[in-house]
Protein backbone atom coordinates (compact mmCIF):
# COMPACT_ATOMS: atom_id res chain seq x y z
CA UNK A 1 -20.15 -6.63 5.84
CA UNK A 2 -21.78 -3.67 4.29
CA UNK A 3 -18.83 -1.72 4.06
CA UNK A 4 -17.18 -4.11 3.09
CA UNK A 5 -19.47 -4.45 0.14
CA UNK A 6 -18.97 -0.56 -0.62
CA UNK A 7 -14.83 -0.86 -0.84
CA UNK A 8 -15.62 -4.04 -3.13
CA UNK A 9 -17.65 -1.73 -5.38
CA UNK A 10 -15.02 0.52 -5.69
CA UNK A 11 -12.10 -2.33 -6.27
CA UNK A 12 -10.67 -0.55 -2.85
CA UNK A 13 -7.95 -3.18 -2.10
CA UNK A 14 -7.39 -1.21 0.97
CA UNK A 15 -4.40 -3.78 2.23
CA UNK A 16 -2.33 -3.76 5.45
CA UNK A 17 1.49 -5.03 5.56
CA UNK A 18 2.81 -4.67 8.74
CA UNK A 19 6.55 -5.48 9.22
CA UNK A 20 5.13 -8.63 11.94
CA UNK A 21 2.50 -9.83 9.06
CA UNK A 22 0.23 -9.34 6.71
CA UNK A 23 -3.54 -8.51 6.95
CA UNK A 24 -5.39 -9.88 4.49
CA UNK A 25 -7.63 -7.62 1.58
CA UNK A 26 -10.65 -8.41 3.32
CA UNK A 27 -9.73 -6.64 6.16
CA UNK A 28 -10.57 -10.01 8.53
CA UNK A 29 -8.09 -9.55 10.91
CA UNK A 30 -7.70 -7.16 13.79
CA UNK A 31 -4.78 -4.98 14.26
CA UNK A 32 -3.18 -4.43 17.74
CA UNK A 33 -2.11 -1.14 18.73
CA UNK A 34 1.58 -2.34 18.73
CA UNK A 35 0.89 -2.72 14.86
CA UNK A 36 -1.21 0.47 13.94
CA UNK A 37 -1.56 3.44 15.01
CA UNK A 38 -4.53 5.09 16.80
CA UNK A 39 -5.51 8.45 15.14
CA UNK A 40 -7.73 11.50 16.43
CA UNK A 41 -9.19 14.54 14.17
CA UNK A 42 -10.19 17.52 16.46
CA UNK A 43 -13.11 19.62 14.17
CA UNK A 44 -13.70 23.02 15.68
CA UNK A 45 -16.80 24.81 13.51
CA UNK A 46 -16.21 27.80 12.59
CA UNK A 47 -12.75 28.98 14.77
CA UNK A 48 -10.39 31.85 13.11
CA UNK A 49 -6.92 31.27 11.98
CA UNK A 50 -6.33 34.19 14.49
CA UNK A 51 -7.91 32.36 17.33
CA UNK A 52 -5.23 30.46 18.82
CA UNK A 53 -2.19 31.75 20.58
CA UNK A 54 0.45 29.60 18.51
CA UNK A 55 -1.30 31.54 15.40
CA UNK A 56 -1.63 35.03 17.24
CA UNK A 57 -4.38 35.28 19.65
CA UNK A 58 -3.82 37.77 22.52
CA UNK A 59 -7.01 38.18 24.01
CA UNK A 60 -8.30 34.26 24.38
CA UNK A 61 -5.72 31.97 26.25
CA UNK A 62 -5.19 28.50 24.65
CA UNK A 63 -2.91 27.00 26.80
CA UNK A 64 -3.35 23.41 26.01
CA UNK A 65 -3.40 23.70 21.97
CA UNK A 66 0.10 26.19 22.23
CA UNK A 67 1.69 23.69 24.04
CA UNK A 68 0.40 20.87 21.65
CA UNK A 69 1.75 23.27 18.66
CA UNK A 70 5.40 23.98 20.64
CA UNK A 71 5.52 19.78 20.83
CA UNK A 72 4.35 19.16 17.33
CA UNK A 73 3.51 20.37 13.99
CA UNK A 74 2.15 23.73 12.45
CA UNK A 75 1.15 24.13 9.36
CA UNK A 76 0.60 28.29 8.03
CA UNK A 77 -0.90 27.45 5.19
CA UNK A 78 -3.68 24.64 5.67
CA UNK A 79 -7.09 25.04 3.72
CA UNK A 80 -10.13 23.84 4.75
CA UNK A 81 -12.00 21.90 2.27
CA UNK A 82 -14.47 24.01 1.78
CA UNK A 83 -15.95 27.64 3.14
CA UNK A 84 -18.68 25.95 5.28
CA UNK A 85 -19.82 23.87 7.24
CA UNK A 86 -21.16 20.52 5.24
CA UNK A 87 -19.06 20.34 1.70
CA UNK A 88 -15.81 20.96 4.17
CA UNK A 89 -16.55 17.94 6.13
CA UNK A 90 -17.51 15.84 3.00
CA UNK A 91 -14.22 16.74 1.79
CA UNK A 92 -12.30 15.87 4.98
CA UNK A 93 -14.22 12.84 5.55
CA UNK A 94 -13.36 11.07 2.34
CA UNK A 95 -10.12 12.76 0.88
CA UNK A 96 -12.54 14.17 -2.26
CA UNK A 97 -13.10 17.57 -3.37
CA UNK A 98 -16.78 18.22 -2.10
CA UNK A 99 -18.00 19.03 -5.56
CA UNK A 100 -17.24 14.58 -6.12
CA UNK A 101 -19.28 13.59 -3.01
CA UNK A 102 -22.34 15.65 -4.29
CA UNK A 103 -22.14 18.10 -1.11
CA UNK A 104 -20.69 20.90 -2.61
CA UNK A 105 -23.59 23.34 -2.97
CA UNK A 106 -24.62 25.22 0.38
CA UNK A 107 -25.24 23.77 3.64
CA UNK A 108 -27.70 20.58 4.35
CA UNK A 109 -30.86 21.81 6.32
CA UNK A 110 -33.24 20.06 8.58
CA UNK A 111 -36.16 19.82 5.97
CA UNK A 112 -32.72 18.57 3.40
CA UNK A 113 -32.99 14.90 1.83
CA UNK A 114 -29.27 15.47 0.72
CA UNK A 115 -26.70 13.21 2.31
CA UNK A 116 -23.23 11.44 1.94
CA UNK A 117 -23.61 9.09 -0.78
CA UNK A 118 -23.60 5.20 -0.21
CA UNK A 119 -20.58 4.83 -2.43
CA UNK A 120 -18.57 7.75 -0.73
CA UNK A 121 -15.76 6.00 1.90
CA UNK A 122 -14.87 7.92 4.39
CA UNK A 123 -12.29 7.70 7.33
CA UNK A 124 -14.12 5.98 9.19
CA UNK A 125 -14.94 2.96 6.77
CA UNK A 126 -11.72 3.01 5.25
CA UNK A 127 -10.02 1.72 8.87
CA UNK A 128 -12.88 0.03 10.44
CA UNK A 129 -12.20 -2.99 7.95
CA UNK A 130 -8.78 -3.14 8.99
CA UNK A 131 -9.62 -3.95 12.48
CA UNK A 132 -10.03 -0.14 13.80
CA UNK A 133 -12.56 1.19 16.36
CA UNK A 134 -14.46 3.91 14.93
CA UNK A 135 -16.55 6.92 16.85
CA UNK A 136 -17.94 10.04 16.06
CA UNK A 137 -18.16 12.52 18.83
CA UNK A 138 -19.95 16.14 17.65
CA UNK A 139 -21.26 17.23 14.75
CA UNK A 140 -22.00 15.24 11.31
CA UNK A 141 -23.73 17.79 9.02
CA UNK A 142 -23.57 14.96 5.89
CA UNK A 143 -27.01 14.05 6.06
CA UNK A 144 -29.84 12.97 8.96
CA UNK A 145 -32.15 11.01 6.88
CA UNK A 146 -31.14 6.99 8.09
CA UNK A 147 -29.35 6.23 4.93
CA UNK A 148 -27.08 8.99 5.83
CA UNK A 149 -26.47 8.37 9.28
CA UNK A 150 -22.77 8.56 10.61
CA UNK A 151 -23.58 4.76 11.46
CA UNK A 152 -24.01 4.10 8.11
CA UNK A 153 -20.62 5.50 6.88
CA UNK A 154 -18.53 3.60 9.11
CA UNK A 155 -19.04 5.22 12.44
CA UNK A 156 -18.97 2.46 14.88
CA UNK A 157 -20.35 5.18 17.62
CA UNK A 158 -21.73 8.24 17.66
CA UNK A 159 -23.12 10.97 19.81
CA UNK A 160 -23.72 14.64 19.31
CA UNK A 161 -25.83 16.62 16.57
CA UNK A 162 -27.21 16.04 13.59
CA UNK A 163 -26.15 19.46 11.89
CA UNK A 164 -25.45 23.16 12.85
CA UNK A 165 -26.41 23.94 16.53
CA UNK A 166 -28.21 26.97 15.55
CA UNK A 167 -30.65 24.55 13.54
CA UNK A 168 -34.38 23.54 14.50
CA UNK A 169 -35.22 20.52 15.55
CA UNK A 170 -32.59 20.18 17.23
CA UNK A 171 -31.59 16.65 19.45
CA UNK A 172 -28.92 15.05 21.32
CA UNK A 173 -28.30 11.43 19.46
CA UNK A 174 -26.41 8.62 20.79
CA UNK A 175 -26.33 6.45 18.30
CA UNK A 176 -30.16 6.64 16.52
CA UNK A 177 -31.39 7.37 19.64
CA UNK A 178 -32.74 10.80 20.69
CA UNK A 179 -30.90 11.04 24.29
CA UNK A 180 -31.84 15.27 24.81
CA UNK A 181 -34.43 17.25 23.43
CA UNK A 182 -34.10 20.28 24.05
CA UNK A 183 -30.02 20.13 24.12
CA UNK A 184 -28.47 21.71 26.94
CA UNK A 185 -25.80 23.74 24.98
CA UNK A 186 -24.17 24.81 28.13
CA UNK A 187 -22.26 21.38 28.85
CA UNK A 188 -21.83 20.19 25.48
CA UNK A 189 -18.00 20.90 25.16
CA UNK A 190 -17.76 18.90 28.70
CA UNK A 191 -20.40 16.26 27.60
CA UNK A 192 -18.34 15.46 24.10
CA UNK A 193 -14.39 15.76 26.16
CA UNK A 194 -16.03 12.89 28.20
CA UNK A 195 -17.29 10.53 25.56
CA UNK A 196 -14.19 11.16 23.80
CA UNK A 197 -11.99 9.90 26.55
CA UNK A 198 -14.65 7.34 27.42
CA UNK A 199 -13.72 5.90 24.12
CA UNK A 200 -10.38 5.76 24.19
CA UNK A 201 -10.43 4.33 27.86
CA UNK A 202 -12.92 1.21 26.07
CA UNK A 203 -10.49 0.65 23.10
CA UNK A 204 -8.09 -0.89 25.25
CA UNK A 205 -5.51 -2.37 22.81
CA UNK A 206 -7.49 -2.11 19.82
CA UNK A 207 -6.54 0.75 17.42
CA UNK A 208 -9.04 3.74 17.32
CA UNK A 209 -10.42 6.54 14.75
CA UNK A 210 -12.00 9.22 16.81
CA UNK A 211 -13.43 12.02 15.23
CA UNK A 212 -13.98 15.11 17.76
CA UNK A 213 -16.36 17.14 15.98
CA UNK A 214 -16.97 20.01 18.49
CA UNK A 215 -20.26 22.48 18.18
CA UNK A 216 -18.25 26.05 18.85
CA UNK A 217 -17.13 28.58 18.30
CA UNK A 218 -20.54 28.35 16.00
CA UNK A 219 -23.35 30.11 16.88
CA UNK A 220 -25.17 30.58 19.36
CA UNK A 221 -22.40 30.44 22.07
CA UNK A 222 -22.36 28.65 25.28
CA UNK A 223 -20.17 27.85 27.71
CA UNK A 224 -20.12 25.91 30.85
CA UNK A 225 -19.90 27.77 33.96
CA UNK A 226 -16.43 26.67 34.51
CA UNK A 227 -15.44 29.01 31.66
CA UNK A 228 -18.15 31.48 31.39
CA UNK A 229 -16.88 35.17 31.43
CA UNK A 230 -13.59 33.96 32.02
CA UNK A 231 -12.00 35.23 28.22
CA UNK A 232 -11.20 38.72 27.57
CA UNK A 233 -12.54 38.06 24.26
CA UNK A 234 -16.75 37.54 25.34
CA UNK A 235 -18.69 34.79 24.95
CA UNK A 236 -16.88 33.85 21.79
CA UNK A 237 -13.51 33.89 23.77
CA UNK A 238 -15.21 31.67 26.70
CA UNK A 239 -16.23 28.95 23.99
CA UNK A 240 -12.76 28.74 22.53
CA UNK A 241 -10.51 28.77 26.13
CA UNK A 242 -12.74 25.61 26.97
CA UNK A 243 -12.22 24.10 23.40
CA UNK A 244 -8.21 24.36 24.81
CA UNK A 245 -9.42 22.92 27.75
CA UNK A 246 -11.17 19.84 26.03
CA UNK A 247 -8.03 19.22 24.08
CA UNK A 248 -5.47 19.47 27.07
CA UNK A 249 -8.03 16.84 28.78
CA UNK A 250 -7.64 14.22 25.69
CA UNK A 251 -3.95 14.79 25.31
CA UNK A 252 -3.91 14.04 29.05
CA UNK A 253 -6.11 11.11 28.74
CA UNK A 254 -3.72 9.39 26.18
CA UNK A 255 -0.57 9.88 28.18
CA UNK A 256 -2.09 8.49 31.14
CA UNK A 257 -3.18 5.40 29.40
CA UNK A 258 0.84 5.56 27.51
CA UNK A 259 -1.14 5.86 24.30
CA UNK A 260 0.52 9.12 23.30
CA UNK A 261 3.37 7.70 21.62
CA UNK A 262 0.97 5.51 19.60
CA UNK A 263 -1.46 8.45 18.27
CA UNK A 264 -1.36 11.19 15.90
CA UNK A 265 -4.08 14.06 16.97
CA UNK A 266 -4.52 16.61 14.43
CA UNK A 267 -6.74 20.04 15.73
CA UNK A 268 -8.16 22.29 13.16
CA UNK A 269 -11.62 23.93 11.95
CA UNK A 270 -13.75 23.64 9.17
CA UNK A 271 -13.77 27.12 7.80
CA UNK A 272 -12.78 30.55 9.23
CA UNK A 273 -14.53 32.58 11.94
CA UNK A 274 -18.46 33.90 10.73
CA UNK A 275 -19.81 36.98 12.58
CA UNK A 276 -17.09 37.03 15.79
CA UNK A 277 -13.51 35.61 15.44
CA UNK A 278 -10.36 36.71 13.88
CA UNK A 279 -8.91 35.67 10.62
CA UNK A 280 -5.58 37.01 11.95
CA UNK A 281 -3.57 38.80 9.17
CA UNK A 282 -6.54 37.04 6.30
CA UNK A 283 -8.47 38.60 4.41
CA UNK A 284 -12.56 38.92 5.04
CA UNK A 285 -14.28 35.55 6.43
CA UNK A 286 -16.47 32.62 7.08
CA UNK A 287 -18.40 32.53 3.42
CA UNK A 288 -16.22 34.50 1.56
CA UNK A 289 -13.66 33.73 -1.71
CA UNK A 290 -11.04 35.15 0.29
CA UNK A 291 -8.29 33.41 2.54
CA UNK A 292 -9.72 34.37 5.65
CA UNK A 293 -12.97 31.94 4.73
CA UNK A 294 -10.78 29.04 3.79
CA UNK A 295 -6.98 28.93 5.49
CA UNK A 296 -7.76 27.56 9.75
CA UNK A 297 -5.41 26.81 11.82
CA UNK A 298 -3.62 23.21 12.19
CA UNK A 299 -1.86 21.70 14.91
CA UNK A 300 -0.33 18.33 14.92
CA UNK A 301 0.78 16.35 17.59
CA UNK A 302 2.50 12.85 17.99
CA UNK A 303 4.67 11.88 20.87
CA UNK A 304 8.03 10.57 19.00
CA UNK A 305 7.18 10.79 15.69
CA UNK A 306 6.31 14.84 15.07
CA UNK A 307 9.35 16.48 16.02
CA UNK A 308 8.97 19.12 18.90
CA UNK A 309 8.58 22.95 17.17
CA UNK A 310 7.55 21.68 13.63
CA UNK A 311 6.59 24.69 11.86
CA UNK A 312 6.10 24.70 7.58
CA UNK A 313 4.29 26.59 5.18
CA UNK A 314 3.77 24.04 2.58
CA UNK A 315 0.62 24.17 1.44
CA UNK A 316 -2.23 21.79 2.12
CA UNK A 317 -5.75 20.83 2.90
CA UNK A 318 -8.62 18.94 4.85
CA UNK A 319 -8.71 16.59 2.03
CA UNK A 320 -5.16 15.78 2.95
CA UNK A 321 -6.07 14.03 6.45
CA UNK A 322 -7.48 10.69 4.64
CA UNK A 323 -4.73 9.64 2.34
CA UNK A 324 -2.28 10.52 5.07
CA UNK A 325 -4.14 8.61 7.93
CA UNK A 326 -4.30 5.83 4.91
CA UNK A 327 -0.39 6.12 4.53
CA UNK A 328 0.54 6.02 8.71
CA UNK A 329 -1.91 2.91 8.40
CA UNK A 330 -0.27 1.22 5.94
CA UNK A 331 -3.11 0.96 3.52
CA UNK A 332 -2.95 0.58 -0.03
CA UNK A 333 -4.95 2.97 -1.77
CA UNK A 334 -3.70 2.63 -5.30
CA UNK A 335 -7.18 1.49 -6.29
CA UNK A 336 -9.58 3.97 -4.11
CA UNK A 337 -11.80 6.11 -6.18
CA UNK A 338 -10.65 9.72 -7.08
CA UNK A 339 -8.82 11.15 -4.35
CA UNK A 340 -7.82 14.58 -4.90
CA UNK A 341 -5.56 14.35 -1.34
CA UNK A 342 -2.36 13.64 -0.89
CA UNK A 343 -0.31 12.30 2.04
CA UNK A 344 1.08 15.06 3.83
CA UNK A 345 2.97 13.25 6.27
CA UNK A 346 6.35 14.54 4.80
CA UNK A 347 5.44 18.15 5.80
CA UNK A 348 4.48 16.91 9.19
CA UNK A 349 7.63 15.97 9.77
CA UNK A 350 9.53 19.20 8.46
CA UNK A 351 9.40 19.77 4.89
CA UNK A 352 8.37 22.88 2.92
CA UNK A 353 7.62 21.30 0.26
CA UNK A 354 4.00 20.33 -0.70
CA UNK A 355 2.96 17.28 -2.39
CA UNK A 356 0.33 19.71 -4.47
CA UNK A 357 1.18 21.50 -7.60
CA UNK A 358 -2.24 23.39 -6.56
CA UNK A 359 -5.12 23.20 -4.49
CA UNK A 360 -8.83 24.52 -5.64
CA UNK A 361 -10.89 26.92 -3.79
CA UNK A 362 -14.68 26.37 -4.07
CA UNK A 363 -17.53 28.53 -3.55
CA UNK A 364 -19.89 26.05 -3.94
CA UNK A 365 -19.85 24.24 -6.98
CA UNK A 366 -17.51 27.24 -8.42
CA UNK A 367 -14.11 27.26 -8.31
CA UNK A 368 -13.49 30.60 -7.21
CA UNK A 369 -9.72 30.73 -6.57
CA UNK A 370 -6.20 28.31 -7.30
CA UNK A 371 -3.79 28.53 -4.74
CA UNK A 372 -0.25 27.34 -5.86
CA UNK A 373 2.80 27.52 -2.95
CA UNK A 374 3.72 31.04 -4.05
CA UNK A 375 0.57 31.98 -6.04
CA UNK A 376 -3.34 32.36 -5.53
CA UNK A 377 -5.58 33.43 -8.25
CA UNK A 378 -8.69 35.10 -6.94
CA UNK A 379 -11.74 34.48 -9.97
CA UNK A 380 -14.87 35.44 -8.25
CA UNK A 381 -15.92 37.43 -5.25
CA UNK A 382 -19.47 39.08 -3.54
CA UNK A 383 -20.36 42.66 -4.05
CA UNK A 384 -23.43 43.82 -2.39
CA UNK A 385 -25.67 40.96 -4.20
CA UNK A 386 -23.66 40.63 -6.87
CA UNK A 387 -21.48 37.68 -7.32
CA UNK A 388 -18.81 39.49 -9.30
CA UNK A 389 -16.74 37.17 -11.54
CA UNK A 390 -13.43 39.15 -12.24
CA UNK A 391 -12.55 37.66 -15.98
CA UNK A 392 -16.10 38.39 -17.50
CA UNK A 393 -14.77 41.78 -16.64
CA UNK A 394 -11.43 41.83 -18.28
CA UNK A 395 -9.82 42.08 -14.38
CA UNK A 396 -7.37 39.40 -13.05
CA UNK A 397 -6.19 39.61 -9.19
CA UNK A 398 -2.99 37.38 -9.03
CA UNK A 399 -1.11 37.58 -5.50
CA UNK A 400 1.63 36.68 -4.27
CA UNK A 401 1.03 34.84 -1.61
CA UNK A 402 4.80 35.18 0.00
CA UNK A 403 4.44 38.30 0.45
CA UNK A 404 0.96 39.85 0.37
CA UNK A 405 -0.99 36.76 2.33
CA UNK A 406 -3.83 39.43 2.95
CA UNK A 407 -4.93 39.90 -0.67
CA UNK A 408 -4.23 43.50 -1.53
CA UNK A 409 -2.87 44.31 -4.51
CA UNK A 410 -2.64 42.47 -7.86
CA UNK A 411 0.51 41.63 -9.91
CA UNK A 412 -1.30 39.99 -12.80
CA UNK A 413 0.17 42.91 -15.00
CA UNK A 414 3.33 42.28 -13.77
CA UNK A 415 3.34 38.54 -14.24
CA UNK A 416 1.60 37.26 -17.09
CA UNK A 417 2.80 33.70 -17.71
CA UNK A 418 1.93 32.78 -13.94
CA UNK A 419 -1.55 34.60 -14.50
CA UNK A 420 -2.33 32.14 -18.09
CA UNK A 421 -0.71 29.05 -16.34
CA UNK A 422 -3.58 29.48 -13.09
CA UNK A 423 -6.19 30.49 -15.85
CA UNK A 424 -5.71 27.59 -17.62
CA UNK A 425 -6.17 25.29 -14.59
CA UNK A 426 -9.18 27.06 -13.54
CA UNK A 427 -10.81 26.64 -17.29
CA UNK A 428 -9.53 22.95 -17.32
CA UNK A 429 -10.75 21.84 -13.91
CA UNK A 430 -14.45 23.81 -14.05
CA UNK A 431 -15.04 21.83 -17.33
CA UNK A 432 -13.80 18.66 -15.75
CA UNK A 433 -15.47 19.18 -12.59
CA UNK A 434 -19.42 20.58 -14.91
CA UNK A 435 -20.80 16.81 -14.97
CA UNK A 436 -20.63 17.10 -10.92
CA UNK A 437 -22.30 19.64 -10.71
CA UNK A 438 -25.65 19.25 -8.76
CA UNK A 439 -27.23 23.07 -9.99
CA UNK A 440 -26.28 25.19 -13.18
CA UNK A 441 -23.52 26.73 -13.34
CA UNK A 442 -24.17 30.85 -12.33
CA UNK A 443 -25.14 32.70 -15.67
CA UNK A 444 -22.79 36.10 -15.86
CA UNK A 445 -23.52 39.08 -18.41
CA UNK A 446 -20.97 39.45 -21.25
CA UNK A 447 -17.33 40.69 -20.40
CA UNK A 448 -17.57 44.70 -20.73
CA UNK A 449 -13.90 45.26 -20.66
CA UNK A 450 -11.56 43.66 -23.29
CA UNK A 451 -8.92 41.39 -22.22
């Protein structure tokens, strides 16, 4: 009843309306699985838009995830909510910009209070009171004090980490139980591919949320032995050729049951690649204001639905996954709080054309870049330790994104009307956006060059 209590708070009249009947706004009933679909979100942490074959790898094999991509969708130019790790899962999770949930300033720590708000929804809640079976397998990173435990945000079960693997304590959970102390980093990717199809073995004809939320490419790197110096590309390589190998195993899983017609799996990551990894053809990395930190690679997948060879560069982002999950549901979500996602089933299914007129880039709690279908607008970036904002120096970088996707050279000069109409929606949305914020706003020195 308790999240039932949170939609109620939120006037979230969250309905279903199947063609056989109608669920009622409570959410009482149970769906089948001939009724609604199952759905499964794939998280790598920290994996490169150049990491996968179908987006240009040639030194790690990915097998599995290129033949998912040949028999479903691509999308070139899908953002990740966020530059790391914790605001880009708050914004996944709930369809928000991580700035609403409260998450959007730096990564939660182990000696962090900070968590996913009561009143967020997420995935998870939003289907388990319309009958769905919920489970989070991997990594949460939105809080480990017990009011922010995935349980508490809709999660029927969960087992894997708390946050980052590279962080100290650092336990196994099932559930609220400690299960592994130290964790045995080696089998992880195994341990997780297991529970995963555990899961959707158990659901049986119930519909199911899973949310795979794997602990690689991150570091430090393991690998089971299975895979270990097997990649041409090291240890990072190894991690990332059994990540194909844990998704081949649940695409298996759900043909073998004949659930694959009935399920949508989406695979992406949560920013780009930190210290190893490629960004492919991006710009810089994991951290940065530039594309490499933000655009990951997506794959989508459903047997029937997703044509075969589905490839479109319409732009969209994590936040996307929640309204469009809502949409494939059927659930009403005309009264949900804020949503700054949009269904994106269309361009799963073959259009180019994106259902956003823009999408923000944040750094933070600063929006450091707009990023329209043919246009990005780059405001700040790192120099050294200086976090150099471009306008308080008189200097604009406008690219154009259709032809100069690596962020070289400017045309602000040469196109001034584009370069006021992203201004304007970067002055608009960071005064919008200032109650949010949970720290001030960074103070800059007066601009030294005249506009």
């Amino acid at each position: 009843m308790g999240n039932l209590r949170k939609l109620a708070r939120h006037a979230f009249t969250a309905c279903l309306s199947f063609s056989v009947f109608v669920m009622a706004c409570q959410g009482a009933s149970a769906a089948t699985s001939r009724e609604a679909p199952n759905f499964i979100v794939i998280l790598t942490d920290d994996l490169g838009y150049g990491d996968i074959g179908a987006f240009g790898a040639n030194k790690i094999a990915t097998p599995n995830l290129d033949s998912m991509a040949k028999q479903g969708a691509v999308l070139t130019n899908f953002y990740a909510a966020a530059n790391i790790c914790t605001p880009s899962r708050a914004g996944l999770l709930t369809g928000r910009y991580p700035i609403r949930t409260g998450l959007g300033h730096q990564v939660i720590m182990p000696n962090d209070t900070r968590g996913l708000p009561d009143e967020e929804v997420t995935i998870a809640e939003m289907l388990g009171v319309h009958g769905y079976r919920t489970a989070l397998v991997g990594k949460w990173h939105l809080g480990h004090q017990e009011a922010h435990w995935p349980t508490n945000h809709g999660f029927n079960e969960y087992y894997g980490l708390p946050y980052s693997n590279d962080m100290t304590p650092l336990a196994l959970y099932r559930g609220t139980e400690v299960v592994e102390e130290p964790v045995d980093q080696t089998t992880l990717t195994k341990r997780y591919t297991e529970e995963s199809i555990r899961f959707i073995e158990e659901s049986g004809d119930t519909p199911f949320f899973l949310y795979l939320a794997h602990a690689f490419p991150h570091i430090p790197l393991f690998a089971s032995e299975q895979f270990d110096g097997k990649s041409e590309a090291g240890l990072y390589g190894d991690t990332v050729e059994e990540l194909d190998w844990s998704t081949g195993e649940i695409l298996e899983a759900l043909k073998r049951l004949g659930k694959d017609e009935n399920t949508l799996v989406v695979f992406t990551s949560d920013n780009g690649p930190w210290f190893e990894g490629s960004s492919g053809p991006l710009r810089d990395r994991k951290g940065s204001t530039w594309e490499g930190g933000y655009r990951v690679p997506f794959i989508a997948y459903w047997s029937g639905q997703i044509k075969r060879g589905t490839r479109s560069e319409a732009i969209a982002m994590g936040i996307d996954i929640l309204p469009t999950i809502a949409t494939l549901a059927r659930i009403d979500l005309s009264n949900a709080p804020t949503l700054d996602g949009k269904n994106i089933w269309p361009v799963l299914t073959g259009s180019d054309e994106s259902p956003h007129d823009h999408l923000l880039l944040f750094n933070n709690e600063d929006i450091v870049g707009v990023r329209t279908q043919d246009w990005k607008l780059a405001t700040h970036t790192y120099y050294r330790d200086f976090y150099f904002p471009f306008g308080q120096f008189g200097y604009w970088l406008l690219f154009d994104m259709t032809e100069d996707a690596t962020e070289q050279y400017s045309l602000a000069r040469e196109n001034p009307e584009v370069l006021k109409r992203l201004r304007e929606i970067v002055t608009t949305k960071t005064e919008a956006f200032k109650p949010l914020r949970t720290v001030p706003a960074p103070a800059f020195p007066p601009a030294t060059t005249e506009e």
